[in-house]
Protein backbone atom coordinates (compact mmCIF):
# COMPACT_ATOMS: atom_id res chain seq x y z
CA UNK A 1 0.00 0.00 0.00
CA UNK A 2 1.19 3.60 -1.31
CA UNK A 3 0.52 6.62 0.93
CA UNK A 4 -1.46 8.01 -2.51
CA UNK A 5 -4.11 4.96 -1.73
CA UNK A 6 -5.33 6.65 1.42
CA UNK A 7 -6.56 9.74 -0.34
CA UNK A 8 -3.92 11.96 0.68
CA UNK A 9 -3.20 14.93 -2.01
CA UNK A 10 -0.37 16.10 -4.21
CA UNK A 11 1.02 18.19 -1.88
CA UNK A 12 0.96 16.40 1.23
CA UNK A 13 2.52 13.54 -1.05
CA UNK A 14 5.28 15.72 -1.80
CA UNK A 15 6.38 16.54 1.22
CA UNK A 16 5.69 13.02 2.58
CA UNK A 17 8.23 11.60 -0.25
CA UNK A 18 10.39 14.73 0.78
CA UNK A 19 10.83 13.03 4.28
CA UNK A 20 11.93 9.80 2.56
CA UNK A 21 8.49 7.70 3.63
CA UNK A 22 7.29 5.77 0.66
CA UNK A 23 4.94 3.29 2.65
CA UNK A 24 2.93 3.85 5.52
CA UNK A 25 2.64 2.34 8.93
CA UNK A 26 0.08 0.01 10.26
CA UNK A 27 -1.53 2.54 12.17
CA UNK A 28 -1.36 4.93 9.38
CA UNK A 29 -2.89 2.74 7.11
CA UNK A 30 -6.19 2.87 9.13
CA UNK A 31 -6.25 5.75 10.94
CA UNK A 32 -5.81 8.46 8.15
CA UNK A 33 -8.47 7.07 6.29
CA UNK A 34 -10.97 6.93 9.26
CA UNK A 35 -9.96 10.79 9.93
CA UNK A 36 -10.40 11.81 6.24
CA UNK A 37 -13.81 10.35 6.31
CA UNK A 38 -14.52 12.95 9.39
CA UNK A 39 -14.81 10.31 12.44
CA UNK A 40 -13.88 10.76 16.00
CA UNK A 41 -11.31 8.50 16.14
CA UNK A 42 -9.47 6.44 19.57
CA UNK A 43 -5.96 4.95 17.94
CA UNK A 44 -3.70 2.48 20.03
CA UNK A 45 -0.26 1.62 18.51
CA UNK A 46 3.20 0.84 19.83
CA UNK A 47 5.57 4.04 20.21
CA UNK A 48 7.75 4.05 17.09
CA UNK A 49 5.32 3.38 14.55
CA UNK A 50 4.20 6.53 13.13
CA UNK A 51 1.12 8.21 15.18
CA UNK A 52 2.19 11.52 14.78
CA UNK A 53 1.74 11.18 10.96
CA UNK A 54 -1.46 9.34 11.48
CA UNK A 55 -2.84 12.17 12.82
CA UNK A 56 -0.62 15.27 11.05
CA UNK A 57 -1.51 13.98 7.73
CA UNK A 58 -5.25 13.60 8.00
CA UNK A 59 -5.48 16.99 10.06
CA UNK A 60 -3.47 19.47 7.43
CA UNK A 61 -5.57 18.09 4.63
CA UNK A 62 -8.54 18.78 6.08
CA UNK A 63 -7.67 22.43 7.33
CA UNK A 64 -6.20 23.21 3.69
CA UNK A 65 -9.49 23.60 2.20
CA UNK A 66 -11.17 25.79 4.51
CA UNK A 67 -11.16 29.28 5.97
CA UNK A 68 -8.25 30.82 7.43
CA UNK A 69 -8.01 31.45 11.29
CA UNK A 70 -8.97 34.73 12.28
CA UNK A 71 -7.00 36.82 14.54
CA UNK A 72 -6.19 35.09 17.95
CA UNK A 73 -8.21 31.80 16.82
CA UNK A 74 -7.04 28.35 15.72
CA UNK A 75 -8.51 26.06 13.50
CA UNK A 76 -7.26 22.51 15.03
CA UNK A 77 -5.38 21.91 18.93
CA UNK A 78 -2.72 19.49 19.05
CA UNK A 79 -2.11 18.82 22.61
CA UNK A 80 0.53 16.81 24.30
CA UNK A 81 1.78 16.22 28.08
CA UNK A 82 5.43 17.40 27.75
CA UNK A 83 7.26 20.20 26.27
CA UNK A 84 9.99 18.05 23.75
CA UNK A 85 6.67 15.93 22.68
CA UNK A 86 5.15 19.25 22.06
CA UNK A 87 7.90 20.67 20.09
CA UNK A 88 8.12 17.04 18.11
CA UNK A 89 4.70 17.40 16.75
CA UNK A 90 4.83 21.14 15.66
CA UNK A 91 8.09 20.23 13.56
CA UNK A 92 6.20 17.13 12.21
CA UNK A 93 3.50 19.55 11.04
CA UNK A 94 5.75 22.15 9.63
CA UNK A 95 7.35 19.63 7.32
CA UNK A 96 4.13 17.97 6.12
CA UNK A 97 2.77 21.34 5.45
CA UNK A 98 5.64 22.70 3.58
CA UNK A 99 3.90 22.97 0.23
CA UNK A 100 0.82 23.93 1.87
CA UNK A 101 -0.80 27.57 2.83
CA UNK A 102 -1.11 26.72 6.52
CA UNK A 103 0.29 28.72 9.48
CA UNK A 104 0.89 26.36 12.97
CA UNK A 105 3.05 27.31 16.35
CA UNK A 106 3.73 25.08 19.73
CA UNK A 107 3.32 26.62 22.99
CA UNK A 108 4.64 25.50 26.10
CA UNK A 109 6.15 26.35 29.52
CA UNK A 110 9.39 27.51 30.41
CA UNK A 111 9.52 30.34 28.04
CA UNK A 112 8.56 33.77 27.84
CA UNK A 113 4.94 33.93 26.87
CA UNK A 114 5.29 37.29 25.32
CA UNK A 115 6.52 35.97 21.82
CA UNK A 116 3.89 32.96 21.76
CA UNK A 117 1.27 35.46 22.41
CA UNK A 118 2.05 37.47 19.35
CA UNK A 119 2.21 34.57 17.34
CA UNK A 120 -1.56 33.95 17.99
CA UNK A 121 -2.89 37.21 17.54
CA UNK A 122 -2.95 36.67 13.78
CA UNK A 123 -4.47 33.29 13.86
CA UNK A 124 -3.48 29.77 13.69
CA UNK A 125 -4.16 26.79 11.28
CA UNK A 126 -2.64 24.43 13.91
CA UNK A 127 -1.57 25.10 17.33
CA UNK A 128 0.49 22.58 19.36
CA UNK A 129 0.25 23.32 22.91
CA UNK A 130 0.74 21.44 26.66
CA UNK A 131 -2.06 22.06 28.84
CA UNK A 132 -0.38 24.28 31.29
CA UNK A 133 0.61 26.59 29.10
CA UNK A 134 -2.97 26.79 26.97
CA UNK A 135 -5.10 27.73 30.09
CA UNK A 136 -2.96 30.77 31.05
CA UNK A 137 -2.90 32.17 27.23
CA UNK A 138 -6.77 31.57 27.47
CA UNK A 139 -6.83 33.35 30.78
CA UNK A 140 -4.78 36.03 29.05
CA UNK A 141 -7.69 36.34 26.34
CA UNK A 142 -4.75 35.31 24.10
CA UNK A 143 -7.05 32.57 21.88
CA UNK A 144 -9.84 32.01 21.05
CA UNK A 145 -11.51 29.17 20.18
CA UNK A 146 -14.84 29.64 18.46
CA UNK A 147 -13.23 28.55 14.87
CA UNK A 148 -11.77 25.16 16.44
CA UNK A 149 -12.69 22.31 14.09
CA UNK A 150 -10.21 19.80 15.85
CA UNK A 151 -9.14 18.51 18.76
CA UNK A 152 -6.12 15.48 19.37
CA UNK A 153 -4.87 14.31 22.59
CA UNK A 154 -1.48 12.81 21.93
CA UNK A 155 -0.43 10.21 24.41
CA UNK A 156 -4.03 10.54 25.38
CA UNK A 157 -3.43 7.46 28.11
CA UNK A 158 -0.72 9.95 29.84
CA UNK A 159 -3.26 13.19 29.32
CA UNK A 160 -6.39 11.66 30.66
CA UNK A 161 -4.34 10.15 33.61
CA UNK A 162 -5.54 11.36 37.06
CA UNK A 163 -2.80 13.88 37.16
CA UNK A 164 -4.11 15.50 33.81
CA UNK A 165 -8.10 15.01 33.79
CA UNK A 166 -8.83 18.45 35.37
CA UNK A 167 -6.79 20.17 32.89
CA UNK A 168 -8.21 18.53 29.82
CA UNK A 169 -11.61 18.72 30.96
CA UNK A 170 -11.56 22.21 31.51
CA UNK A 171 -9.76 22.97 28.28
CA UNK A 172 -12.38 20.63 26.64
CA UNK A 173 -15.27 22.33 28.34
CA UNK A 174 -13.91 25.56 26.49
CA UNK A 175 -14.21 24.67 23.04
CA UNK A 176 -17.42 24.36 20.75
CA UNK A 177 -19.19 20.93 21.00
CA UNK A 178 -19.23 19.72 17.29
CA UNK A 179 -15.59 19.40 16.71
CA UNK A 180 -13.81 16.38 15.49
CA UNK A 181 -11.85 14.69 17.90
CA UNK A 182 -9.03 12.21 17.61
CA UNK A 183 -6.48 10.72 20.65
CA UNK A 184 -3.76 8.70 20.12
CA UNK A 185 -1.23 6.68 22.28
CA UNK A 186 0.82 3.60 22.91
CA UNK A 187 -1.19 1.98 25.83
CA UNK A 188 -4.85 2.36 26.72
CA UNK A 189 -6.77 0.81 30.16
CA UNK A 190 -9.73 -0.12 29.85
CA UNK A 191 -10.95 2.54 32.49
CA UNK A 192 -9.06 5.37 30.71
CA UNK A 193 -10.96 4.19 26.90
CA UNK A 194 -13.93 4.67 29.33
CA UNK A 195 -13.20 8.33 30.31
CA UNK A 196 -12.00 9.44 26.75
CA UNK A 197 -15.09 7.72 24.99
CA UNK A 198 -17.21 10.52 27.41
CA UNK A 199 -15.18 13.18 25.17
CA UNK A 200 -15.57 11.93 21.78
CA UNK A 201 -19.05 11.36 19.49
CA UNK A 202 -19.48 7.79 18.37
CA UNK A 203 -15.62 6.93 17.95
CA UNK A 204 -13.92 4.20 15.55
CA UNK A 205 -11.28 2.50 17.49
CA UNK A 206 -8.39 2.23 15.59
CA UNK A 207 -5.93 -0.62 17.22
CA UNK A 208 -3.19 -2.53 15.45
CA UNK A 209 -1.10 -4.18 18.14
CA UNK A 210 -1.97 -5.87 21.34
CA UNK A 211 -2.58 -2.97 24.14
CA UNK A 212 0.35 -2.36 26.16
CA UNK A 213 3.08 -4.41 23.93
CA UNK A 214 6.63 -3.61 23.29
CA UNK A 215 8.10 -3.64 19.71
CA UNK A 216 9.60 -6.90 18.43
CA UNK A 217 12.58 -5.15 16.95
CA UNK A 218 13.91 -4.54 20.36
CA UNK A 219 16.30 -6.74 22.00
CA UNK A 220 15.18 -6.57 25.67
CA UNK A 221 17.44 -7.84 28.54
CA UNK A 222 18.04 -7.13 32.18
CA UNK A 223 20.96 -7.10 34.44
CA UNK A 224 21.01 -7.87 38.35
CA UNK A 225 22.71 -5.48 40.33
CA UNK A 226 23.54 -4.03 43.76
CA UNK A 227 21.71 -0.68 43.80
CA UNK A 228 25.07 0.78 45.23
CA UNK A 229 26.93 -0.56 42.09
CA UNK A 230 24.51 0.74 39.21
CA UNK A 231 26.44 3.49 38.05
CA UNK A 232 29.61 1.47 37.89
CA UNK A 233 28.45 -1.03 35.96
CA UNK A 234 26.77 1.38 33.42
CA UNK A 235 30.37 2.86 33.05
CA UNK A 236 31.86 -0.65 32.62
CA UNK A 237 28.84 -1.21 29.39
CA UNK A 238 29.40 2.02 27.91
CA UNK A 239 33.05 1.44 27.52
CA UNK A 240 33.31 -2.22 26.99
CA UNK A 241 30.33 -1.74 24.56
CA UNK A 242 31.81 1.46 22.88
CA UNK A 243 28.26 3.09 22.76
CA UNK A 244 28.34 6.23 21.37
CA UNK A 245 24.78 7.24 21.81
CA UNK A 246 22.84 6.12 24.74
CA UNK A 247 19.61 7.04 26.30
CA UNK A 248 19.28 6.51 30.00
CA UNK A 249 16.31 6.38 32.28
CA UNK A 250 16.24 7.57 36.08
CA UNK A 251 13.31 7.80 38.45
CA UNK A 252 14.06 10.86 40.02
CA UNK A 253 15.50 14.56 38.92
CA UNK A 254 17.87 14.47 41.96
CA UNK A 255 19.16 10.79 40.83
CA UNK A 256 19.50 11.90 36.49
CA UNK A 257 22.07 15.11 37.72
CA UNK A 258 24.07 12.36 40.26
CA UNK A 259 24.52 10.13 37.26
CA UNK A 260 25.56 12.84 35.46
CA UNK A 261 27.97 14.00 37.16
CA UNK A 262 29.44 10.35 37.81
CA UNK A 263 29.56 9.69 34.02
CA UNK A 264 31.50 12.35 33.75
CA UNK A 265 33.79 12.01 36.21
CA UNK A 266 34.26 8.71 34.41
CA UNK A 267 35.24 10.79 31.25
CA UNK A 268 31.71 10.06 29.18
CA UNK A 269 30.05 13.19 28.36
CA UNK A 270 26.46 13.82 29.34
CA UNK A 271 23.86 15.52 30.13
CA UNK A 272 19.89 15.48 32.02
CA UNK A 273 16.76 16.20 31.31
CA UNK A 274 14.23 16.80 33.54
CA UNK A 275 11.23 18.86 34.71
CA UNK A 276 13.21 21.10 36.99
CA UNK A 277 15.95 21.93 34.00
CA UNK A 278 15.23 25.47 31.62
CA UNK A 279 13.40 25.16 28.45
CA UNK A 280 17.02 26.55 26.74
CA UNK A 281 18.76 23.90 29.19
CA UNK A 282 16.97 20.92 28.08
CA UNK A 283 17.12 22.00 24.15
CA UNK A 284 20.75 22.52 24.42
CA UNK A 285 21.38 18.50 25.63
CA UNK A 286 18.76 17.15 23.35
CA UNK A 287 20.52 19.08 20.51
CA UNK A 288 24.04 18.02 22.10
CA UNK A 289 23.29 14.53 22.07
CA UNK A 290 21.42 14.54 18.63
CA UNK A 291 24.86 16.37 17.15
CA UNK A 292 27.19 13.59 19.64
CA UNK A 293 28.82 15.97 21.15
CA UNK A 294 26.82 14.34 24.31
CA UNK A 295 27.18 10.59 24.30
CA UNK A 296 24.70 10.11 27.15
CA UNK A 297 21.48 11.38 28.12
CA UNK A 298 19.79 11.18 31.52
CA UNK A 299 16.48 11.23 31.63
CA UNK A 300 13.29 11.15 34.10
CA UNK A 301 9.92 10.21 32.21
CA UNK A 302 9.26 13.52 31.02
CA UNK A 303 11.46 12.54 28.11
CA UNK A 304 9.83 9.15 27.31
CA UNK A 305 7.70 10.47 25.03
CA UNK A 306 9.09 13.20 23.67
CA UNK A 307 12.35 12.09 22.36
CA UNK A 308 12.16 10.89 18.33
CA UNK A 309 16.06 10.06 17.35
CA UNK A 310 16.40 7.70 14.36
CA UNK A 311 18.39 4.67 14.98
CA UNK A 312 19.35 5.40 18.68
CA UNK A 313 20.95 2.20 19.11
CA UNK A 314 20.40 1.77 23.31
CA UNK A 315 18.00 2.51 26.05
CA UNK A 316 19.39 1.66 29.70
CA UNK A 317 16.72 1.70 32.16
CA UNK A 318 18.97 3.03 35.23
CA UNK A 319 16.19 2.57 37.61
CA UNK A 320 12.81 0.68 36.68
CA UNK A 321 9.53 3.13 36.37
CA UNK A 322 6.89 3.06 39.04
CA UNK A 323 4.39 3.01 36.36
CA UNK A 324 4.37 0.19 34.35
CA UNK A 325 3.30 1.38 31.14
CA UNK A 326 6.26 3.97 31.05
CA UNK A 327 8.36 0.92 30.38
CA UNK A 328 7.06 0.49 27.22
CA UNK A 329 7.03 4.28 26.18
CA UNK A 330 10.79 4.42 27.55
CA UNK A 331 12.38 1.53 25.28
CA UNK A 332 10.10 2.58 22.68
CA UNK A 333 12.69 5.60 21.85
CA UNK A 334 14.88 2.58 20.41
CA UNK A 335 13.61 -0.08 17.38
CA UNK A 336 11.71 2.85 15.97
CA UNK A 337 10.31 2.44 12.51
CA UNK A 338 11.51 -0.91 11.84
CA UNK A 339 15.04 -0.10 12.77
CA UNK A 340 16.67 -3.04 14.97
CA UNK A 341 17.09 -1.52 18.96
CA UNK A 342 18.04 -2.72 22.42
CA UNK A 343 16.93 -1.89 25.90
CA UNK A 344 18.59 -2.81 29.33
CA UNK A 345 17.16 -2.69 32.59
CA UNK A 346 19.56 -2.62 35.97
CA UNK A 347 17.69 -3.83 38.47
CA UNK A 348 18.47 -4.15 42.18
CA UNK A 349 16.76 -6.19 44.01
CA UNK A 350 14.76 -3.05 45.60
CA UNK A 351 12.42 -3.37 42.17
CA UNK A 352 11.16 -6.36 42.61
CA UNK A 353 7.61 -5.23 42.19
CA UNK A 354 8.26 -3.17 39.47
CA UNK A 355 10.14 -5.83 37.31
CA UNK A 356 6.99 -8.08 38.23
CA UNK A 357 4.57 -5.47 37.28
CA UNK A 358 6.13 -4.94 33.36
CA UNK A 359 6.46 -8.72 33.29
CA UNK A 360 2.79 -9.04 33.78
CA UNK A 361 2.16 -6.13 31.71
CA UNK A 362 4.32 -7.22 28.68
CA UNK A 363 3.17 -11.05 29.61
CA UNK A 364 6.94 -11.77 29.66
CA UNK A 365 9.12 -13.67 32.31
CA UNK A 366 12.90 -12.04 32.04
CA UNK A 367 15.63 -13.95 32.14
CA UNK A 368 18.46 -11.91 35.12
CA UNK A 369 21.66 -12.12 33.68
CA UNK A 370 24.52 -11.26 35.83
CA UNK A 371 27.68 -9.62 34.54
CA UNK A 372 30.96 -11.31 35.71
CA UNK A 373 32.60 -8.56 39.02
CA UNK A 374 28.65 -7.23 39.35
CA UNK A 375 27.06 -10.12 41.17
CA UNK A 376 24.42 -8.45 43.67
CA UNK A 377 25.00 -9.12 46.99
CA UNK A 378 21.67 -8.36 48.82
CA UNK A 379 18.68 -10.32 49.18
CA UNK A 380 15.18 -9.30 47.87
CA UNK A 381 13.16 -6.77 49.57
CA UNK A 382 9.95 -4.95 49.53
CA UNK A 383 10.51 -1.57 47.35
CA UNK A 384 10.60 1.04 49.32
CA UNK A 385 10.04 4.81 48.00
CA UNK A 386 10.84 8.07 49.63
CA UNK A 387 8.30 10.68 48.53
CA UNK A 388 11.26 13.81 49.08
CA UNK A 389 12.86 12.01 46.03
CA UNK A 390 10.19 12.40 43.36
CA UNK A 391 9.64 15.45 41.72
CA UNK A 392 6.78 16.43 39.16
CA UNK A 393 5.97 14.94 35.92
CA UNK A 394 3.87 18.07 34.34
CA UNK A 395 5.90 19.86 32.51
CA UNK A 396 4.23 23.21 32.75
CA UNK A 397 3.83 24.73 35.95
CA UNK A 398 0.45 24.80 37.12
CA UNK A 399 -1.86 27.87 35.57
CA UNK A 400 -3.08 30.23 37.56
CA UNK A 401 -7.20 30.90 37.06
CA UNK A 402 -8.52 33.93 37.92
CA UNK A 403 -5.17 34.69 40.02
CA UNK A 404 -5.70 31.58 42.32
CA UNK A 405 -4.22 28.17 41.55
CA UNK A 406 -5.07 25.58 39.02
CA UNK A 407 -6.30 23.46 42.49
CA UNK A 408 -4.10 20.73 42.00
CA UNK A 409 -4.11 18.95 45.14
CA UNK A 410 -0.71 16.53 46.60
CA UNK A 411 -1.55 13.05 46.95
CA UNK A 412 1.47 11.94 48.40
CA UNK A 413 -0.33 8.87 50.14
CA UNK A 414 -2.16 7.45 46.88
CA UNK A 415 -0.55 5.48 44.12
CA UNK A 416 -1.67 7.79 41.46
CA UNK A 417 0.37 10.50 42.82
CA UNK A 418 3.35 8.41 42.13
CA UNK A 419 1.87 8.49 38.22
CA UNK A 420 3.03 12.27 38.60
CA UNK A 421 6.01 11.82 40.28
CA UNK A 422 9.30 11.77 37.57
């Protein structure tokens, strides 16, 4: 099948063939259709296989025949749950649109508002936004949304999550009521299809791999280890391995700047990226370790969904996620599109539960190797967590509505508090 079979036009073709696609995914295959055709539309595919153009495609064509945005409005709202997944999508829409008369912007925390305020007040085609950062240029009478003909929830399991609902709802509860809207993402429960089927009008489900599954193109293995002797050994793989780009995964922001700063005492550049970093901070190591001038990059979870590098050969899970599901998004940023990856977990024997959880999750037993000089020492215990460790996944501040605060509450006793915590 040819992207030109799914009714996509000359131009989008062009720039499609620009990008050097000549077939399209799965996912692709059924969802633009079902999106051309004007349906509400709930899509479930593993991370790597081309949901951003499921979506893009579909949503540019449509806009390209219709009025354009008057001053302050926008036409279609792309919104995601992190700042780099936000920035991801608007560059996926600027080069699909290339050959196209269709203005589009991202918005998102950690920069001035000022300049994204001015690029509104002449109107937007497509607007990419996080939800932080949408409610206070709404509460700034910055956009409007009277003209909106589309809405799409990216990672829609992560936006609907408790953490999220309140901002979505209210952003939903803004715009008009016939609207098309579409959500995509890698996992779905079957109590978050629930909530999101409340927000859309009759959808088509649109699922091509089993919910929840990792790709097959990536090599997955995991290594016993003393907690105490994780960042040695990670030294010892980089340089017996002679990786030269590796993305690495830490539960807390505290824990990604220690590693950093023991990687490079070990002579290996890198680099975090977490919540609590600048906007210019975190664009300067993703850009660094794109270039190589970084070989490694620490990460919490806000970066396991907003990090698209083709071919990164190697995803080390440094410590195991206390959410299941962001296993599958984190080795997801290897094996994309095809391409051949590998993921290692280091696991102490503190993580018991949460090596049992993906196991069950995946429906896969692992197999603990044990590298010779690493041997762990301790015996297995319950996990433990201490709360002053986590900080906060959203990657917007909280907005501030009619000068009070957004309401979020702490939930530091629940278990979907720790869904926030990254």
């Amino acid at each position: 099948m040819s992207f030109s079979s799914l009714g996509l036009c000359t131009a989008l073709l062009k720039a499609i063939s620009e990008q050097g696609y000549t077939t399209p995914s799965p996912i692709q295959q059924k969802a633009i259709p079902a999106i051309l055709d004007l349906n509400d539309v709930m899509a479930v595919a593993q991370t790597g296989t081309g949901k951003t153009a499921g979506f893009t495609l579909p949503v540019i064509q449509r806009l390209s025949g219709g009025s354009k945005a008057q001053e302050n409005h926008v036409r279609a709202l792309i919104i995601a749950p992190t700042r780099e997944l936000a920035a991801q999508v608007a560059k996926s829409v600027e080069n699909y649109s290339s050959h196209m008369n269709l203005s589009s912007a991202a918005v998102f925390g950690g920069v001035r508002i000022e300049p994204q305020i001015a690029a509104l007040q002449t109107g937007l085609d497509i607007l990419v936004a996080t939800p932080g950062r949408l409610i206070d240029l709404y509460n700034q009478n910055a956009i409007n949304f009277a003209q909106l003909e589309v809405l799409v929830l990216d990672e829609a399991d992560r936006m609907l999550d408790l953490g999220f609902i309140e901002d979505i709802t209210h952003i939903a509860s803004l715009l008009p009521k016939k609207r098309q809207t579409l959500m995509f993402s890698a996992t779905f429960s079957e109590e978050i299809k629930t909530l999101a089927s409340g927000m859309l009008n009759n959808p088509q489900l649109v699922e091509v791999t089993a919910v929840n599954s990792t790709v097959d193109t990536i090599r997955q293995k995991v290594y016993s280890v003393d907690k105490a002797r994780k960042s040695e050994m990670l030294v010892h793989l980089i340089k017996t391995n002679n990786w030269r780009q590796i993305l690495v995964f830490s539960r807390t922001k505290k824990g990604a700047d220690e590693l950093v700063s023991q990687l490079e005492h070990a002579n290996i550049p890198a680099a975090s990226i977490h919540a609590n970093r600048t906007q210019h901070a975190r664009t300067h190591a993703l850009e660094g370790f794109k270039s190589g001038k970084i070989k490694v990059l620490v990460a919490t979870d806000i970066a396991s969904r907003g990090i698209d590098i083709d071919q990164l050969p190697c995803v080390i899970n440094y410590d195991l996620p206390d959410i299941a599901e962001d296993y599958v998004h984190r080795i997801g940023r290897t094996g994309r599109a095809g391409t051949k990856g590998l993921a290692i977990s280091l696991v102490s024997t503190s993580e018991a539960k949460q090596l049992l959880a993906i196991e069950r999750m995946i429906n896969r037993t692992f197999s603990q190797e044990v590298i010779p000089g690493f041997a762990p020492t301790k015996k297995a215990t319950v996990a433990k967590y201490d709360d002053d460790e986590y900080g906060n996944f959203e990657a917007d501040p909280a907005p501030r509505r009619n000068g009070k605060s957004s309401g979020r509450k702490s939930r530091s006793n629940t278990t979907s508090s720790r869904k926030r915590r990254k």
